[in-house]
Protein backbone atom coordinates (compact mmCIF):
# COMPACT_ATOMS: atom_id res chain seq x y z
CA UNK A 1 -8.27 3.20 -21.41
CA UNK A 2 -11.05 5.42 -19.73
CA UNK A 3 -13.02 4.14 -17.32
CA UNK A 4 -16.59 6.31 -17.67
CA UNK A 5 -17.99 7.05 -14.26
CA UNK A 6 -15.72 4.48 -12.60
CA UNK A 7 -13.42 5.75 -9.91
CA UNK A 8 -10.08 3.83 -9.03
CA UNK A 9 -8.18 3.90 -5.86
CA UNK A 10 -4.40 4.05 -5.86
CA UNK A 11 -3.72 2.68 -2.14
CA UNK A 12 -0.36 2.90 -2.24
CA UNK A 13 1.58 5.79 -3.72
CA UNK A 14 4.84 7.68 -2.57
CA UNK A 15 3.70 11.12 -5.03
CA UNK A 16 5.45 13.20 -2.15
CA UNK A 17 8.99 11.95 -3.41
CA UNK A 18 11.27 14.44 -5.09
CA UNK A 19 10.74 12.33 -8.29
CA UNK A 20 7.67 14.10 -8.87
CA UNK A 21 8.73 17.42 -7.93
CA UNK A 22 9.39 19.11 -11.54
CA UNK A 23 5.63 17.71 -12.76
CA UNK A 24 3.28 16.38 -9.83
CA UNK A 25 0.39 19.03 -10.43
CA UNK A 26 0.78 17.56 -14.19
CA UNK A 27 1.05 13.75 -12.75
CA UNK A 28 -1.70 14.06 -10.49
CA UNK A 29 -4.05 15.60 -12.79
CA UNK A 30 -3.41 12.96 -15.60
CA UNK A 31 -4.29 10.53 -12.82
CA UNK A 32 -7.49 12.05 -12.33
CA UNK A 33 -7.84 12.03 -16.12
CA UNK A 34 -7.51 8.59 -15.64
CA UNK A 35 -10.58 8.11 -12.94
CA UNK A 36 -7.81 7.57 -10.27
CA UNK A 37 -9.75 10.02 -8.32
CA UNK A 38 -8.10 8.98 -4.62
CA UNK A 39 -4.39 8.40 -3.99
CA UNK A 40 -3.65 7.05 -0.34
CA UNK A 41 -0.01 7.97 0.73
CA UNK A 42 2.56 5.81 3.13
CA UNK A 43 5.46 7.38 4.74
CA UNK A 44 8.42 6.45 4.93
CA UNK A 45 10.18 8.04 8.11
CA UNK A 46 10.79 11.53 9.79
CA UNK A 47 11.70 13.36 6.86
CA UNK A 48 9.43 12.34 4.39
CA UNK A 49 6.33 13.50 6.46
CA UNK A 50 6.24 17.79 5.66
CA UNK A 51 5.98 16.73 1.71
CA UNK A 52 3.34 14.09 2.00
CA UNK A 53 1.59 16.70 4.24
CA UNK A 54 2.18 19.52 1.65
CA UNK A 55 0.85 17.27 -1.03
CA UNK A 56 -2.31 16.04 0.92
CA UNK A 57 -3.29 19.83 1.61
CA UNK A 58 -2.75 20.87 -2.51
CA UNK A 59 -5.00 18.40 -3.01
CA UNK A 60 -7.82 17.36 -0.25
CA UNK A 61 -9.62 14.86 -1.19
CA UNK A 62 -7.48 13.29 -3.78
CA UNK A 63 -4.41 12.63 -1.87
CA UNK A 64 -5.07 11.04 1.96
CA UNK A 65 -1.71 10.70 4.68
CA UNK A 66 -0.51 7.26 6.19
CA UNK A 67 2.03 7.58 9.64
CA UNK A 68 4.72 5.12 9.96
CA UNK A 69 7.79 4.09 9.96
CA UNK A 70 9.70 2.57 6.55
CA UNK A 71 11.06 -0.70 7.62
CA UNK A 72 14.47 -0.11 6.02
CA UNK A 73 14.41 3.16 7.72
CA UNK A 74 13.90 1.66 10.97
CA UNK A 75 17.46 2.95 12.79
CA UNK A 76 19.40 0.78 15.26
CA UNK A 77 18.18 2.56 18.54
CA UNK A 78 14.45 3.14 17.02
CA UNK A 79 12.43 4.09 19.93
CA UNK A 80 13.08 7.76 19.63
CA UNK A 81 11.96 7.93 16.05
CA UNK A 82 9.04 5.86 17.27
CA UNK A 83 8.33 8.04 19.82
CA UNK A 84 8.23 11.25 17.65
CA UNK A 85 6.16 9.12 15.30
CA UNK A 86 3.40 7.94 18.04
CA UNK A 87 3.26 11.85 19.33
CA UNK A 88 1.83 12.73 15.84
CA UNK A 89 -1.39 10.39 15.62
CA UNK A 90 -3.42 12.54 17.33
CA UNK A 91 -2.01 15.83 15.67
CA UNK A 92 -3.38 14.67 12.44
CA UNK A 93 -5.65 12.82 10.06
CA UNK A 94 -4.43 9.63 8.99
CA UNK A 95 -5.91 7.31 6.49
CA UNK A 96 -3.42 3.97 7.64
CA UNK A 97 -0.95 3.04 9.94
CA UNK A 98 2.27 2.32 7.02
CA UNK A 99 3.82 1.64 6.00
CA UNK A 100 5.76 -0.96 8.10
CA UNK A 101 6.67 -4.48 8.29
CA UNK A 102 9.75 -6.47 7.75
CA UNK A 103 12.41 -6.19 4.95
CA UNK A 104 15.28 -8.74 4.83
CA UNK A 105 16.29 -8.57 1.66
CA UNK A 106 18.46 -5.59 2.14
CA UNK A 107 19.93 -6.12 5.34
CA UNK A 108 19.30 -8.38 8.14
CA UNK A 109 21.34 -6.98 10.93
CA UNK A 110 18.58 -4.85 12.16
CA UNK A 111 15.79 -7.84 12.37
CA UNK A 112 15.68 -6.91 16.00
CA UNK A 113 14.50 -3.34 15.25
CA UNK A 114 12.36 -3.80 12.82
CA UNK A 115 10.24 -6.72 14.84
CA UNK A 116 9.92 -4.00 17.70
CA UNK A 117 8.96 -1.30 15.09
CA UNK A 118 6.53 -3.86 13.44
CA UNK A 119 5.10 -4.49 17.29
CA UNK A 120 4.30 -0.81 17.70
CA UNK A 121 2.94 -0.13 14.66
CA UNK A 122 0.44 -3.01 15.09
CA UNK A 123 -0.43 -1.25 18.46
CA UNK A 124 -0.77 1.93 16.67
CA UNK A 125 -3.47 0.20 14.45
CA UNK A 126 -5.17 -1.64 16.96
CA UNK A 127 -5.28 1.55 19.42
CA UNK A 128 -6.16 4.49 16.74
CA UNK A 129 -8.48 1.34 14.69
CA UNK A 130 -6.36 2.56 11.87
CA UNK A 131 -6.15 -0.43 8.86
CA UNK A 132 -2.36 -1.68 8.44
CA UNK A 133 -0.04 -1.21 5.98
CA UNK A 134 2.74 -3.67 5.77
CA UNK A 135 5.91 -3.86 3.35
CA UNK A 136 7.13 -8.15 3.61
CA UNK A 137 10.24 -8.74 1.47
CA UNK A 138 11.73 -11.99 2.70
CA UNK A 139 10.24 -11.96 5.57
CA UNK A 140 6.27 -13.26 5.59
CA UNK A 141 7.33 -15.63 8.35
CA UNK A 142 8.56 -13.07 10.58
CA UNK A 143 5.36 -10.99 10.14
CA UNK A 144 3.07 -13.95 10.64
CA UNK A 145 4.29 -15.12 14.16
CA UNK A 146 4.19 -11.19 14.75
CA UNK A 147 0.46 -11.01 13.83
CA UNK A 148 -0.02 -13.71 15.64
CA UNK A 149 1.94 -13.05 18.56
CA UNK A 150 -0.67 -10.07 19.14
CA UNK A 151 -3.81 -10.04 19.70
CA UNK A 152 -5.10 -8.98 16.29
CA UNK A 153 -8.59 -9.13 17.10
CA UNK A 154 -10.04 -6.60 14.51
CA UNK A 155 -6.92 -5.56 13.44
CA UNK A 156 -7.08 -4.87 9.51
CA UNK A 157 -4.93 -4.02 6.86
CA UNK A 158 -2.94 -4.70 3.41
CA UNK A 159 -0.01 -6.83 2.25
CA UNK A 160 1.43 -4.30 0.02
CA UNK A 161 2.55 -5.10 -3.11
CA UNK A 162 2.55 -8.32 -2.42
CA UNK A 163 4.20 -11.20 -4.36
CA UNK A 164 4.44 -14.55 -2.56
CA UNK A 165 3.38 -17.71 -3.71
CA UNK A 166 0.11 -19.40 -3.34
CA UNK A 167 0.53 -20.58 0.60
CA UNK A 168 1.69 -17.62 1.37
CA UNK A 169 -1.43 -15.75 0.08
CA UNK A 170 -3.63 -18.30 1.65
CA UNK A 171 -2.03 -17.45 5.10
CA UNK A 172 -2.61 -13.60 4.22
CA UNK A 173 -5.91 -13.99 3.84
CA UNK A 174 -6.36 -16.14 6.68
CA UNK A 175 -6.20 -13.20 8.46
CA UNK A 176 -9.82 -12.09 7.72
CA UNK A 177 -9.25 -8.08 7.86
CA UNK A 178 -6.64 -8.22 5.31
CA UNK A 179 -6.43 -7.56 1.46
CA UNK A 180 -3.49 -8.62 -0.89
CA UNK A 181 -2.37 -5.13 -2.77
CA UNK A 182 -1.52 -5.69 -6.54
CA UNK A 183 0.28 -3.63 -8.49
CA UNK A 184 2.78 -3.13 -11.63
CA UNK A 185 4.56 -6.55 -10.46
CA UNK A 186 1.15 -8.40 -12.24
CA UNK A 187 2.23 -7.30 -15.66
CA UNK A 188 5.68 -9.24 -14.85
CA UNK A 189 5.03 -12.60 -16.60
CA UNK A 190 7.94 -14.11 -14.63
CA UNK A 191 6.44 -12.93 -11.19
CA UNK A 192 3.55 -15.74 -11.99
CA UNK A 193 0.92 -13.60 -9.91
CA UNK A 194 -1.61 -14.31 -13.21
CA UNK A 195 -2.20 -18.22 -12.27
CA UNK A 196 -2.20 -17.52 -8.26
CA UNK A 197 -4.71 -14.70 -8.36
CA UNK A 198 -7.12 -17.23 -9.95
CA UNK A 199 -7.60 -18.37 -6.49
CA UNK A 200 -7.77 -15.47 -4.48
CA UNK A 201 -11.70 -13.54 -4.37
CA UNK A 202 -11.31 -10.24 -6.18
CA UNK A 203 -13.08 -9.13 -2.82
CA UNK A 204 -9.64 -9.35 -1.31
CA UNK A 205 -7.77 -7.13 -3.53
CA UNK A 206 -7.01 -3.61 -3.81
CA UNK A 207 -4.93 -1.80 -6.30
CA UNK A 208 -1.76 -0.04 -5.54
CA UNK A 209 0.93 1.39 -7.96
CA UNK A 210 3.99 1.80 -5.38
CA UNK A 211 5.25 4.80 -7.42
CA UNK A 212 7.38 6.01 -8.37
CA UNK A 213 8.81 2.15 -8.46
CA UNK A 214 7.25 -1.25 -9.93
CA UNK A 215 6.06 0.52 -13.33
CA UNK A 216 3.73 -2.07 -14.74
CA UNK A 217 4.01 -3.17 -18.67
CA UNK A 218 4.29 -1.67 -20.88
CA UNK A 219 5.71 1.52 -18.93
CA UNK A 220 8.58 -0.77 -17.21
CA UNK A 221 11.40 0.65 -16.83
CA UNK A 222 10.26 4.44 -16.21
CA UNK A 223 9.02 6.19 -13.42
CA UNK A 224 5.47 4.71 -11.98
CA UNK A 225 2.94 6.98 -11.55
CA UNK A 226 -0.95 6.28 -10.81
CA UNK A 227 -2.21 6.92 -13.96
CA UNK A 228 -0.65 3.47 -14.81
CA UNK A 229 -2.96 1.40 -12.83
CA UNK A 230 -5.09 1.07 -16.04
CA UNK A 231 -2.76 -1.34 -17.33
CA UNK A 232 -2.58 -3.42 -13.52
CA UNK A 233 -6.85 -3.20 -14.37
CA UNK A 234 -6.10 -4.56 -17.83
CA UNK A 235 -4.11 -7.37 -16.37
CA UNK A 236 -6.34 -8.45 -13.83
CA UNK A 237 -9.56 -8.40 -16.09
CA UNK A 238 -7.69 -11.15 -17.52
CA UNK A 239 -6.99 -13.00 -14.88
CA UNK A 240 -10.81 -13.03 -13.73
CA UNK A 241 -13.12 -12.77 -16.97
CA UNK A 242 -14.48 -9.49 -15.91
CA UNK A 243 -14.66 -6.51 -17.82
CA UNK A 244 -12.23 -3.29 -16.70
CA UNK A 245 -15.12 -1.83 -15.21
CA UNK A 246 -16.34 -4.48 -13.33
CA UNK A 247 -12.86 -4.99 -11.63
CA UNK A 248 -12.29 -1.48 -11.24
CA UNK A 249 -16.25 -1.39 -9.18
CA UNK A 250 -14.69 -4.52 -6.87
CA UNK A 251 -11.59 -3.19 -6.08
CA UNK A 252 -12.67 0.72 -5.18
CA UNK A 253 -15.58 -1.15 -2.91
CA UNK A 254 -12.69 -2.87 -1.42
CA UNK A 255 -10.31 0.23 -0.46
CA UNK A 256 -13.43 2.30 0.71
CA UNK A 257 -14.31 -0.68 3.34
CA UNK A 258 -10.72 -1.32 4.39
CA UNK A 259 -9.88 2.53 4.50
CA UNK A 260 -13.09 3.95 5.85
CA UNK A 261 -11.66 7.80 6.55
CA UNK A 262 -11.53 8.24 2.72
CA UNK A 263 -14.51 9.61 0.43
């Protein structure tokens, strides 16, 4: 499916990772193939942050830079790593703040850490006015009273890849600067994300491929890549009646206004 004169917006797309390494100038061309003209990239922690630079400078203007801090990377004494991390906002150009958050579905030992990670990064966003980009897995109650704990007062951002059930998104998008970000967990019939996103304005979505994980339908199973979000399109032209296109229009509006540094 080519989308004539329609650009798409991958907002969430690890292409740095040594999965792509023996084909990304071949990946990230077929992407562009694809109209997925702009690919915005999240870190993940210290060592991740030369290839995501490397990548963004091969290809300005495609491929934008997040700073943060993984939240399963989060360490048990994290201020130093958050300290090198905060140094390099203003060494840089940074699209987001991301990603970050809370995962506890991996390990739960470290909630401590990862609430005072999540706290910094939300100061990060607030300070630099830099649009949030936050991993939840088990944990949506922990970022709420986190969110709310702050003042978050302007503070924007995404729910990456998000999944939750329909209360949950309504308390996303009670926070009025925030979009839900779907990707190849739509095409999972199971996941049930078809019926819930009947409720939730298409203004409050943006599209996201998390590659090289969560390969939509009918690529499940192999490595993502952003050339795939054609089929997350596909998907949610079903879910609201509009055409490919139309969608496609919506959601590329949507990234530009959430992350304003990009083209």
């Amino acid at each position: 499916m080519l989308l004539l004169n329609v650009f798409i917006i991958d907002t969430h797309t690890h292409i740095y990772l040594p999965e792509f390494d023996a084909d990304r100038e071949t990946m990230i061309e077929r992407a562009i193939s694809r109209n997925v003209r702009t690919m915005l990239m999240p870190n993940i922690d210290l060592t991740s942050i030369d290839s995501m630079l490397a990548v963004a400078s091969c290809w300005p203007g495609n491929c934008y830079p997040m700073l943060g801090l993984h939240p399963c990377s989060v360490p048990d004494e994290p201020e130093p790593v958050l300290e090198q991390i905060g140094t390099l906002f203003d060494k840089g150009s940074w699209v987001a703040v991301g990603e970050t958050g809370i995962d506890l579905y991996w390990d739960k030992s470290r909630i401590q850490q990862q609430r005072e990670s999540f706290r910094r990064h939300i100061y990060w966003s607030l300070h630099y006015r830099l649009p949030l980009v936050i991993h939840a897995r088990e944990s949506f109650h922990e970022i709420f009273a986190l969110l709310r704990e702050q003042s978050y007062s302007g503070l924007t951002g995404v729910f990456h890849c998000f999944s939750g059930d329909q209360t949950t998104a309504e308390e996303c998008l009670s926070f009025e600067g925030f979009m839900l970000g779907i990707g190849g967990v739509l095409t999972y019939k199971k996941a049930g994300l078809q019926e819930l996103l009947k409720k939730v304005p298409i203004s409050r979505i943006v599209l996201e491929t998390d590659a090289p994980y969560l390969s939509p339908v009918p690529q499940r199973g192999k490595r993502n890549e952003p050339a795939y979000l054609v089929y997350v399109l596909d998907e949610l032209s079903k879910v609201y009646g509009l055409s490919p296109e139309e969608i496609a229009l919506q959601t590329t509006s949507n990234a530009r206004k959430l992350f304003t540094l990009i083209s």
